[in-house]
Protein backbone atom coordinates (compact mmCIF):
# COMPACT_ATOMS: atom_id res chain seq x y z
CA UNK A 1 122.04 183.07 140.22
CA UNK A 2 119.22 181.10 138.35
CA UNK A 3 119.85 177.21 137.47
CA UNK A 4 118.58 175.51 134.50
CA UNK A 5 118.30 171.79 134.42
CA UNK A 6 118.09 169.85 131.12
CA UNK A 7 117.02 166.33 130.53
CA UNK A 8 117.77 164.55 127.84
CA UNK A 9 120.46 165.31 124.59
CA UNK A 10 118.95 163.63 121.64
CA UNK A 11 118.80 165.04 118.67
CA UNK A 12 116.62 168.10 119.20
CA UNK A 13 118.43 169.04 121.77
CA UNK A 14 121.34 171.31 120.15
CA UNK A 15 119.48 174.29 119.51
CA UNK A 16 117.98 174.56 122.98
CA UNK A 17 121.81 174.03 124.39
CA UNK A 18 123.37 176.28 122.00
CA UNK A 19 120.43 179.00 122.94
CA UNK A 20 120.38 179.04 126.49
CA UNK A 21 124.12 178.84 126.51
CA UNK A 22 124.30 182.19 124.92
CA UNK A 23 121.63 183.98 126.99
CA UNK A 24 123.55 182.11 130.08
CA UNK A 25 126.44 184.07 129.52
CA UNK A 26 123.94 188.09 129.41
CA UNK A 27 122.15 187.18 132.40
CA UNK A 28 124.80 184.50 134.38
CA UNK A 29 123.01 181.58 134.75
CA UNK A 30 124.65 178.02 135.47
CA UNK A 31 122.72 175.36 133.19
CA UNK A 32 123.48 171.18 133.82
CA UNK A 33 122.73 168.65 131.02
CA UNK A 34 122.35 165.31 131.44
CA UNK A 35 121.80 162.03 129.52
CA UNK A 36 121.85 158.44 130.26
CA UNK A 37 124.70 158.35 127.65
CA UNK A 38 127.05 161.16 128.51
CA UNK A 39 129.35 161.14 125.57
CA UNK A 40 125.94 162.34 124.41
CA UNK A 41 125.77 165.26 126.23
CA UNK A 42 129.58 166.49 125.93
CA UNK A 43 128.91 166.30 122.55
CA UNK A 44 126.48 168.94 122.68
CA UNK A 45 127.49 171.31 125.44
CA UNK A 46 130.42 173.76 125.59
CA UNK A 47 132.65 173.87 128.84
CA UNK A 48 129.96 176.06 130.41
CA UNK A 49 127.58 173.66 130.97
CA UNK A 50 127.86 171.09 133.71
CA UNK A 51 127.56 167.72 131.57
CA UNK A 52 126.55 164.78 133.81
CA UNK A 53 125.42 161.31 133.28
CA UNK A 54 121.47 161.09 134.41
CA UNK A 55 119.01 158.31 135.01
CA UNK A 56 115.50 159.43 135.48
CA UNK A 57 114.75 156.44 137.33
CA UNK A 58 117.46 157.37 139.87
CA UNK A 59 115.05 159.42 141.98
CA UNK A 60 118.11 160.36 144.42
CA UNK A 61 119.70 162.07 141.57
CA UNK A 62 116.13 163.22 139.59
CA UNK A 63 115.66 165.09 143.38
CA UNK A 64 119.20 166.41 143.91
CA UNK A 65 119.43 168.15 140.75
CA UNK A 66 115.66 169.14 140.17
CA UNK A 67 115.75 170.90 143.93
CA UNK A 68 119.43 172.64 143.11
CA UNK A 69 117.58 174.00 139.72
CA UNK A 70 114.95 177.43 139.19
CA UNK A 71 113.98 175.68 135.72
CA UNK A 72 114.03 172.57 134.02
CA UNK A 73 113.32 171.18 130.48
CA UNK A 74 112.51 167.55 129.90
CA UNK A 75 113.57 166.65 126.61
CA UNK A 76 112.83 162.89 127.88
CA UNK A 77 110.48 160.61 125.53
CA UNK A 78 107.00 161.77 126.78
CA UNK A 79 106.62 158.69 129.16
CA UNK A 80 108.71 159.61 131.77
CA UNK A 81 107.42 163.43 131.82
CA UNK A 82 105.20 162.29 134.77
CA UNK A 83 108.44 161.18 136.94
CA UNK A 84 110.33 164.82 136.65
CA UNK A 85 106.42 166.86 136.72
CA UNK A 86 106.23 164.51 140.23
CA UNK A 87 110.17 165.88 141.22
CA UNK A 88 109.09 169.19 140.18
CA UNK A 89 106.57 169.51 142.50
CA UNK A 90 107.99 168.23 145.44
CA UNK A 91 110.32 171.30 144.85
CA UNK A 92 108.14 174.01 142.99
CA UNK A 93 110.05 174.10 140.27
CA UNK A 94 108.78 174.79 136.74
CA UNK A 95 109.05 172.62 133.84
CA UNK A 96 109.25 172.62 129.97
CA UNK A 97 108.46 169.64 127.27
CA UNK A 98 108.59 169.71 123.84
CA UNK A 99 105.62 166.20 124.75
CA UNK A 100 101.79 166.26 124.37
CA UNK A 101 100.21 166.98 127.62
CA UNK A 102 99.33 163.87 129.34
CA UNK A 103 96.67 162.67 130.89
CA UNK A 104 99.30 162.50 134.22
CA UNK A 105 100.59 165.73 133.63
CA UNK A 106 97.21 167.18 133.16
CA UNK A 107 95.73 165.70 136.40
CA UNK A 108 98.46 167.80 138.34
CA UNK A 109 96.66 171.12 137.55
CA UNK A 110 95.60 172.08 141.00
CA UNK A 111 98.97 171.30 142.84
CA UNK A 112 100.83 173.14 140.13
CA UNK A 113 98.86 175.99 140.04
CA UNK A 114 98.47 176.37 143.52
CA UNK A 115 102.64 176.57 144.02
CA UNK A 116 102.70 179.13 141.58
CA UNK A 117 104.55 177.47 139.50
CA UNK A 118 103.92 176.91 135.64
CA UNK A 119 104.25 173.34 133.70
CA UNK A 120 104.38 174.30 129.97
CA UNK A 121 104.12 171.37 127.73
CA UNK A 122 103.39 170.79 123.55
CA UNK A 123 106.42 173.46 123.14
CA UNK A 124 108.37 172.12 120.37
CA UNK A 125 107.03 172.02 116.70
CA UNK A 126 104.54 169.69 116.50
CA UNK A 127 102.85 170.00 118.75
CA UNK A 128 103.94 173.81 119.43
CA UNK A 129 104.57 176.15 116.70
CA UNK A 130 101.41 174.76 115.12
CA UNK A 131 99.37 175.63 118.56
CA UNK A 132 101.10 179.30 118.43
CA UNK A 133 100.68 180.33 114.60
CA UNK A 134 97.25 178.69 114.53
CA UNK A 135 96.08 180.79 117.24
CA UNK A 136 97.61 183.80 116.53
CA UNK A 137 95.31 183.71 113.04
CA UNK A 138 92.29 182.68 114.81
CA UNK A 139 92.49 184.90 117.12
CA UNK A 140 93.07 187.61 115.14
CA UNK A 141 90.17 186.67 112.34
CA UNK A 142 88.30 186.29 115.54
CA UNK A 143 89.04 190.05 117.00
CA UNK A 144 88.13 191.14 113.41
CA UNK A 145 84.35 189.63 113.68
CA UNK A 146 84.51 187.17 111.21
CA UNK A 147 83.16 184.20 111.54
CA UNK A 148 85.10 180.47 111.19
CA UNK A 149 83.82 178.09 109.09
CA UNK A 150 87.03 175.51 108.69
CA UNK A 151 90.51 175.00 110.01
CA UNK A 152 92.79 172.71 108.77
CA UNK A 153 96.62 172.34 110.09
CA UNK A 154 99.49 169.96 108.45
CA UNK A 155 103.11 169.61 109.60
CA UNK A 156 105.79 167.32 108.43
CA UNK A 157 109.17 166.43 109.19
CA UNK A 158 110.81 166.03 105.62
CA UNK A 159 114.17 165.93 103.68
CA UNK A 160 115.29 169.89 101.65
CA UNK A 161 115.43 169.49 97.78
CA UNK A 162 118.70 168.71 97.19
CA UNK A 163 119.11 166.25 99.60
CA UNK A 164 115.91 164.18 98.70
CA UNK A 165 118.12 161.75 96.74
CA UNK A 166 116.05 158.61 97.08
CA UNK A 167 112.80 157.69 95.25
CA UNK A 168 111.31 158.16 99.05
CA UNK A 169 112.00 161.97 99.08
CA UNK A 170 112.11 161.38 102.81
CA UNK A 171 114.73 160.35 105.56
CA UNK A 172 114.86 160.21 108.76
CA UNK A 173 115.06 163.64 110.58
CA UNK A 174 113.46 162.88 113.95
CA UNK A 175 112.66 159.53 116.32
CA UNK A 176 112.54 156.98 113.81
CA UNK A 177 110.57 154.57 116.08
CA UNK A 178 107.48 157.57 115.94
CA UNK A 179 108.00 157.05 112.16
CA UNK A 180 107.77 153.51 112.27
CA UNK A 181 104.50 153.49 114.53
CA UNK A 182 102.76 156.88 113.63
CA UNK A 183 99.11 156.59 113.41
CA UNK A 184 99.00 153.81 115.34
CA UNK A 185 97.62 155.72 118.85
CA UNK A 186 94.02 154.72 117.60
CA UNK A 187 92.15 155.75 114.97
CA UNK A 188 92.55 159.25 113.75
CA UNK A 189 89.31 161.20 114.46
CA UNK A 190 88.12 165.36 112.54
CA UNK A 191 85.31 166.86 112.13
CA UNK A 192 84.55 167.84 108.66
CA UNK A 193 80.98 170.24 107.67
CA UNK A 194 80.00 169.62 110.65
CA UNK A 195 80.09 165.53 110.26
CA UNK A 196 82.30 163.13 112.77
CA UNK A 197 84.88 161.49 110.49
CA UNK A 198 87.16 157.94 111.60
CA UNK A 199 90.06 156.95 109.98
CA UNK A 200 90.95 153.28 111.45
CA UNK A 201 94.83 152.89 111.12
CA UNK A 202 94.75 150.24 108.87
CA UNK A 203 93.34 152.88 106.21
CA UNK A 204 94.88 156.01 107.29
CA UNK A 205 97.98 156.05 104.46
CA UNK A 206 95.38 155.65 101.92
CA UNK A 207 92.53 158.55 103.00
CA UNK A 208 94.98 161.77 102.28
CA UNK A 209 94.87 164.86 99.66
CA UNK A 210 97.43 166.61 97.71
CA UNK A 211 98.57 170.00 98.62
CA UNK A 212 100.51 172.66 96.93
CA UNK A 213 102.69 175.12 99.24
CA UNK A 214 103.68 178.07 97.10
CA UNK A 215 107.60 177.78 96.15
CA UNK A 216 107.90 174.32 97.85
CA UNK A 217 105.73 172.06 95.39
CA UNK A 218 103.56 169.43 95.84
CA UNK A 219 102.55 167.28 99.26
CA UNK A 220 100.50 164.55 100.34
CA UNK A 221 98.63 165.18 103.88
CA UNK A 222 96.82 162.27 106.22
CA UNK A 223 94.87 162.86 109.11
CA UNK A 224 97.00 163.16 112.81
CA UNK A 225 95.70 161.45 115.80
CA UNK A 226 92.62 163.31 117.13
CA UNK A 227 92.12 166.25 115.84
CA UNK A 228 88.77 166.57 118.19
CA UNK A 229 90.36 167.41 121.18
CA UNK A 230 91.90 170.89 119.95
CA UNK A 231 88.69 172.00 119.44
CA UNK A 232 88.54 172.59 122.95
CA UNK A 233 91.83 173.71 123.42
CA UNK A 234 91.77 176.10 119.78
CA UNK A 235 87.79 177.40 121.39
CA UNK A 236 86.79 176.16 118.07
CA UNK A 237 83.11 174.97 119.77
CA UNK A 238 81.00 174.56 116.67
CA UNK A 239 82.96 175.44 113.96
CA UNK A 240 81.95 172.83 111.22
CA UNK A 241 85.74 171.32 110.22
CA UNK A 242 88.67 171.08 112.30
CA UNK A 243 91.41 168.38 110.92
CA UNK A 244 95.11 167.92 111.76
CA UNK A 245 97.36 166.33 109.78
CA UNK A 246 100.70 165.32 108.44
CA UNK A 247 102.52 166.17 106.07
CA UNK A 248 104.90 163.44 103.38
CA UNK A 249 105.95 164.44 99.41
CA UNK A 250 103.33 162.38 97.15
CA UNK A 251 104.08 158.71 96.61
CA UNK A 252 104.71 158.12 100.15
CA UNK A 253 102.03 157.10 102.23
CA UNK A 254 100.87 154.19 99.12
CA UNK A 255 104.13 153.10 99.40
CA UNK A 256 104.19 153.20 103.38
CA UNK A 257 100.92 151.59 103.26
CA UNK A 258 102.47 148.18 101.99
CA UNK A 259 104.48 147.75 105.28
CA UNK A 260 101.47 148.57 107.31
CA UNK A 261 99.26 146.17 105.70
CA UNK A 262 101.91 143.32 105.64
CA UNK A 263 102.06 144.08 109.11
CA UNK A 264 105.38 144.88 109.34
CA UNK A 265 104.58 148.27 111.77
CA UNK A 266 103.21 146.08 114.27
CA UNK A 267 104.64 146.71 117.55
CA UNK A 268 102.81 144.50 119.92
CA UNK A 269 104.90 140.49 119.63
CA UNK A 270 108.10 139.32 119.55
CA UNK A 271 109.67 137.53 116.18
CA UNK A 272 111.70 134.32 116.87
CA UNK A 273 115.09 133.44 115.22
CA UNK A 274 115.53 137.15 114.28
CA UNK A 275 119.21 137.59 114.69
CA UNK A 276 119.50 135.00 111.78
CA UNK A 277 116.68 136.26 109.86
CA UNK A 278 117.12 138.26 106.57
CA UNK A 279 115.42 141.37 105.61
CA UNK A 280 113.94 139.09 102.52
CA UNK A 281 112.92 136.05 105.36
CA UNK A 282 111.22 139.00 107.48
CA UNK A 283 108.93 140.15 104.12
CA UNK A 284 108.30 136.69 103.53
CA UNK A 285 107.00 135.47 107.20
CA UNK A 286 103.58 137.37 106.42
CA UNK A 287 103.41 136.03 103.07
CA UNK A 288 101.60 132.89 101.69
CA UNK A 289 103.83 129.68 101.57
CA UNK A 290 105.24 128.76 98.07
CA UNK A 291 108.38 126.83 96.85
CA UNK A 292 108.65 128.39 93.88
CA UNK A 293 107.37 132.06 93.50
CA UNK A 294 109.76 134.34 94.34
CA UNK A 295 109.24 136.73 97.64
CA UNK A 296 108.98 140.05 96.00
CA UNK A 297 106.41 138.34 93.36
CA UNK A 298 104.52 137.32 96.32
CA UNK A 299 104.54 140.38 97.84
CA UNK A 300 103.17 142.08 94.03
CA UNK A 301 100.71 140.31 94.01
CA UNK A 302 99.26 139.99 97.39
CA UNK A 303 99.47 144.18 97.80
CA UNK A 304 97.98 144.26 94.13
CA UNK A 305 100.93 146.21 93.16
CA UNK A 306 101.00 146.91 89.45
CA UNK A 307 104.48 146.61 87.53
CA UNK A 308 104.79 149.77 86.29
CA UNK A 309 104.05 151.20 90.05
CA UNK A 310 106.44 153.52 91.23
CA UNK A 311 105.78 151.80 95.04
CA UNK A 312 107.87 148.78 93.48
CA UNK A 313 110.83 151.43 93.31
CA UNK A 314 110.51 152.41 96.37
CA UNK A 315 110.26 149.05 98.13
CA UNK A 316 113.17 147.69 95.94
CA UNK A 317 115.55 151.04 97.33
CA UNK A 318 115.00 149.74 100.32
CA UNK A 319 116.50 146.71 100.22
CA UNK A 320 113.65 144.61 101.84
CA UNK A 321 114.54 141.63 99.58
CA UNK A 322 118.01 141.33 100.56
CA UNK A 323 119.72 138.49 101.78
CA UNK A 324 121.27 140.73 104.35
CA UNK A 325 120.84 139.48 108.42
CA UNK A 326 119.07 141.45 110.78
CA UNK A 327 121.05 140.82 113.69
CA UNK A 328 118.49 141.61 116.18
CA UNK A 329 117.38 139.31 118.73
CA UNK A 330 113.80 139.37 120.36
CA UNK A 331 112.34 141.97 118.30
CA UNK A 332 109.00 143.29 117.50
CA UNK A 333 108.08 143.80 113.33
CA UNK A 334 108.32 147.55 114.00
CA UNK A 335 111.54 147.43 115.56
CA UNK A 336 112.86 144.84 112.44
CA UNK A 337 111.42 147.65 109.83
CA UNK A 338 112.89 150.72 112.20
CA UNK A 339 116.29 148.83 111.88
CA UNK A 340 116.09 148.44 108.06
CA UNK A 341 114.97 152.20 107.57
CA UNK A 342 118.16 153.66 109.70
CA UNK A 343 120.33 152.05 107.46
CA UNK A 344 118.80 153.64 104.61
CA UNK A 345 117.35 156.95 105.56
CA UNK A 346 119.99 157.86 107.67
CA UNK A 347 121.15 161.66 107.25
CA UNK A 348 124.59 161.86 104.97
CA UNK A 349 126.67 164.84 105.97
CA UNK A 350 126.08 167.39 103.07
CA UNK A 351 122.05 166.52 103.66
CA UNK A 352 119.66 168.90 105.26
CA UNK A 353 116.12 168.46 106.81
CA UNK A 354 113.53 170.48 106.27
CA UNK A 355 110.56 171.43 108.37
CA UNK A 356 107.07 172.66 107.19
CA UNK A 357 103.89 173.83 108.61
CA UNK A 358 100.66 174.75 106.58
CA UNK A 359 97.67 176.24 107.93
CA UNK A 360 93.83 176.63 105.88
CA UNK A 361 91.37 178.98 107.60
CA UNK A 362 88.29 179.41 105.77
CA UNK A 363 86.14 182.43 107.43
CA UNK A 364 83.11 184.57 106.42
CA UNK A 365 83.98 188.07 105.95
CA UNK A 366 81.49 190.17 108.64
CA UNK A 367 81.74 193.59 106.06
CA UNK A 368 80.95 191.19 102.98
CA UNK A 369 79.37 187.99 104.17
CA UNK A 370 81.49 185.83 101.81
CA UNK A 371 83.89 183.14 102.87
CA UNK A 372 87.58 184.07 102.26
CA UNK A 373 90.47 181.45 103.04
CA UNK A 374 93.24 182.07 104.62
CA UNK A 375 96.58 180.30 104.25
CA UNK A 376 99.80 180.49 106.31
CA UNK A 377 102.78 178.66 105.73
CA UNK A 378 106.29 178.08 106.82
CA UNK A 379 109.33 176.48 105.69
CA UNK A 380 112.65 176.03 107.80
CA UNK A 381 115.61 174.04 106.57
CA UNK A 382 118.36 172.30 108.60
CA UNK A 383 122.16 173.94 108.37
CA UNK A 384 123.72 170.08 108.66
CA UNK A 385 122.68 166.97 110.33
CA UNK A 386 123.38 167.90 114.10
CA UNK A 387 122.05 171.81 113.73
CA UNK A 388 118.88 170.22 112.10
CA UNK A 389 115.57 172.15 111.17
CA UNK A 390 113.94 170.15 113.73
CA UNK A 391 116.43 170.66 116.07
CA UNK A 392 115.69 174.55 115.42
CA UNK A 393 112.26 174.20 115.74
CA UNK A 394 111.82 172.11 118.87
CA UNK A 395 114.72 173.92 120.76
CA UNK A 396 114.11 177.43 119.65
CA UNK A 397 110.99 177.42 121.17
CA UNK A 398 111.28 175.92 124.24
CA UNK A 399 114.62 178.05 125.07
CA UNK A 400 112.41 181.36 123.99
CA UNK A 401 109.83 180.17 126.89
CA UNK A 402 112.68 179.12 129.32
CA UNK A 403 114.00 182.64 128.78
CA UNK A 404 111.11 184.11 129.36
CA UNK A 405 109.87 182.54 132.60
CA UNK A 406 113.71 183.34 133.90
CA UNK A 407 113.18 187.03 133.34
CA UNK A 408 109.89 186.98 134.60
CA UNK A 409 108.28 188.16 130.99
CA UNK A 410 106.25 184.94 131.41
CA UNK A 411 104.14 185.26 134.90
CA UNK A 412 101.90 182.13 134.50
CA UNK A 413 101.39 179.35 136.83
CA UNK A 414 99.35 176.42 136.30
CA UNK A 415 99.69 173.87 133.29
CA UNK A 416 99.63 175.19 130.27
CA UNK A 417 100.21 175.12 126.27
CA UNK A 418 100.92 177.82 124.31
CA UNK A 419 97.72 178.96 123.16
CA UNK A 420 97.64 181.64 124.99
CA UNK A 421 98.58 185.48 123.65
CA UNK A 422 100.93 185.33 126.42
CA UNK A 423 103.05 183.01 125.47
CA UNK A 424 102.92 182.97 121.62
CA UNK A 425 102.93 186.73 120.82
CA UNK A 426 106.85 187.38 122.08
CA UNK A 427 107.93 183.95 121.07
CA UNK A 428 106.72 184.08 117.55
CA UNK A 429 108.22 187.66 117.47
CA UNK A 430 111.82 186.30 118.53
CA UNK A 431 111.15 183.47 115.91
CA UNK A 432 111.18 185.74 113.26
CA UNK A 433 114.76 186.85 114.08
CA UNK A 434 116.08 182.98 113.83
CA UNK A 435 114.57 182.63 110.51
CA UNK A 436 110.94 181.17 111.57
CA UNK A 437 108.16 183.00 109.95
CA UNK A 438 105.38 182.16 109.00
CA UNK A 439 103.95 183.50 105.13
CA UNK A 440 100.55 184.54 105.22
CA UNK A 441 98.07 184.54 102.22
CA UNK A 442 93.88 185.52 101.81
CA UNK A 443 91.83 184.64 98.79
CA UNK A 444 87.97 184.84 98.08
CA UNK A 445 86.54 181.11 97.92
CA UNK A 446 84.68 180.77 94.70
């Protein structure tokens, strides 16, 4: 009887539950969930599933139940991946994240390798089914003989039309502290004709482009993190652009750009007298001093913000010049701003995310020796706010792999993500059954 193991029930979780619960009941496996909050967990788990209160810095308990399991999935925040990769090994087990590799994780190679066991990490969305429909196009332009001349990726997290009821066109549909402090790993870093390009943070929400995905409209993209290290990791050694990015609907990042250059994203100090403060008195502590102008006015004209701007709407939705109390005490700006934007992004019950991936390939055709672009695209939206796209995207995935390594379809040891044929040939194929598919589209460049 095989034992699954997971960690962590937030809200990407309840596809990956829901999954493995089904294929527990073909093949008779016994699966455990755990959370530090365990309402958490019952909430997602049927009577099937052991649901148990967990605390990865218990390492009695982290040991117990990572030796009694043949699998586990860490769907921990990426920081405390190391802890249950260090369990894990102690027991040759095999583990799943949805995480960037680390640099922890990735240090671990030999010992993980040589226990025959396989650490598969990046296996969510993004990073994940980016990696695997990326590299299922290159390497099929590749096996063709053409030659690659640009790649360009963008993913975002959004809200479906319908549900995009606020002059944002955006809510919150995953970790709202990422939101709050995206971009802010260092300066985002591409390659483009060939050229090194950095975007320092404090620019990045006003360097981005507009693109159209067929039947979905128009988005705005900005570059991800560091695109240079997947060329390594795509084998895309000197082709002349590779650039990640994200994806928001147009209007966004300007807007979001106000709070980063108020400095109201920073993350790094604590605020005094915050449980008193008001959202209004937390705009106006980075503002010049005046008796008599007016906060918001202040704020106009120290962003340069025109009056007919449509940021002014979007700032105003927000409520940021409220005389509403925080009620926090001995927070960071970020967390003050993270607080603000759960009250008003939250998901309603009738609203549904919706996830979406866009791929450029520009390669020269061998047979005509003219570039050709290729496009591929996908769209997913959420059912509700607990069976989220996101949630379908991050657990899909890594409950496909899980499968997979359980039935032995997946022989690899050693740590991995899925760039390899291996592992994103069948679970692309079973993604198309749940809806996941990817459009694909090729056009002579003029």
């Amino acid at each position: 009887m095989k034992r699954i193991l997971i960690i962590g029930a937030g809200r990407s979780s309840s596809i990956l539950i829901k999954y493995l619960e089904e294929y527990s009941k073909t093949y008779g496996w016994k699966m455990t969930a755990g959370d530090l909050d365990i309402n958490l967990v019952k909430e997602k788990v049927s009577a099937s599933t052991r649901a148990i209160a967990f605390d990865v810095f218990n390492e009695h308990q982290l040991n117990t139940e990572v030796q009694e399991a043949d699998i586990v999935v860490s769907m921990l925040p990426a920081r405390f991946h190391p802890l249950v990769a260090l369990s894990c090994l102690k027991y040759s087990r095999s583990m799943l994240t949805p995480s960037y590799e680390s640099h922890e994780v990735s240090e671990m190679k030999t010992r993980v390798k040589s226990q025959g066991i396989l650490f598969l990490n990046e296996m969510g969305v993004d990073p994940g089914i980016d990696h695997m429909s990326a590299m299922q196009v290159i390497d099929r332009i590749r096996e063709q003989g053409h030659e690659l001349l640009s790649f360009e990726t963008f993913t975002g997290g959004l809200i479906a039309p319908g549900s995009d009821n606020n002059p944002w066109h955006y809510k919150i549909t995953w970790n709202p502290r990422n939101i709050v402090l995206s971009g802010q790993e260092g300066p985002a870093r591409f390659v483009q004709e060939g050229t090194f390009k950095y975007i320092p943070y404090h620019r990045l929400f006003r360097r981005t482009e507009v693109i159209d995905i067929e039947g979905y409209g128009k988005f705005e993209g900005y570059a991800n993190r560091d695109s240079l290290k997947y060329i390594e990791k795509y084998n895309l050694q000197g082709v002349p652009t590779v650039y990640r990015g994200t994806l928001r609907r147009p209007g966004f990042c300007r807007a979001w750009d106000v709070f980063v250059q108020l400095g109201a994203t920073d993350d790094s100090y604590i605020m005094h007298h915050t449980e008193n403060m008001t959202y209004k008195e937390f705009i106006n502590s980075f503002l010049y001093y005046s008796r008599e102008d007016p906060v918001r006015t202040k704020l106009y004209q120290y962003m340069h913000i025109d009056q007919d701007s449509d940021v002014r709407e979007k700032l105003e939705w927000l409520g940021i010049f409220d005389n509403t109390k925080i009620g926090l005490k001995d927070v960071t700006p970020a967390q003050i701003l993270e607080h603000i934007l759960c009250r008003k992004w939250a998901l309603q019950p009738d609203d549904k995310d919706m996830l979406v991936i866009w791929h450029r390939i520009i390669h020269r055709d061998k047979s005509k020796n003219t570039p050709a672009m290729h496009t591929s695209s996908m769209v997913v939206t959420g059912d509700d706010p607990v069976n989220t796209a996101m949630s379908k995207a991050v657990g899909l995935p890594l409950g496909i792999a899980a499968k997979m390594v359980l039935t032995g379809q997946i022989k690899l040891s050693g740590v991995y993500i899925p760039t390899v044929k291996e592992i994103y040939e069948p679970v692309l194929r079973e993604l198309v059954t749940h809806g996941i598919e990817f459009k694909e589209k090729i056009v002579p460049v003029v």
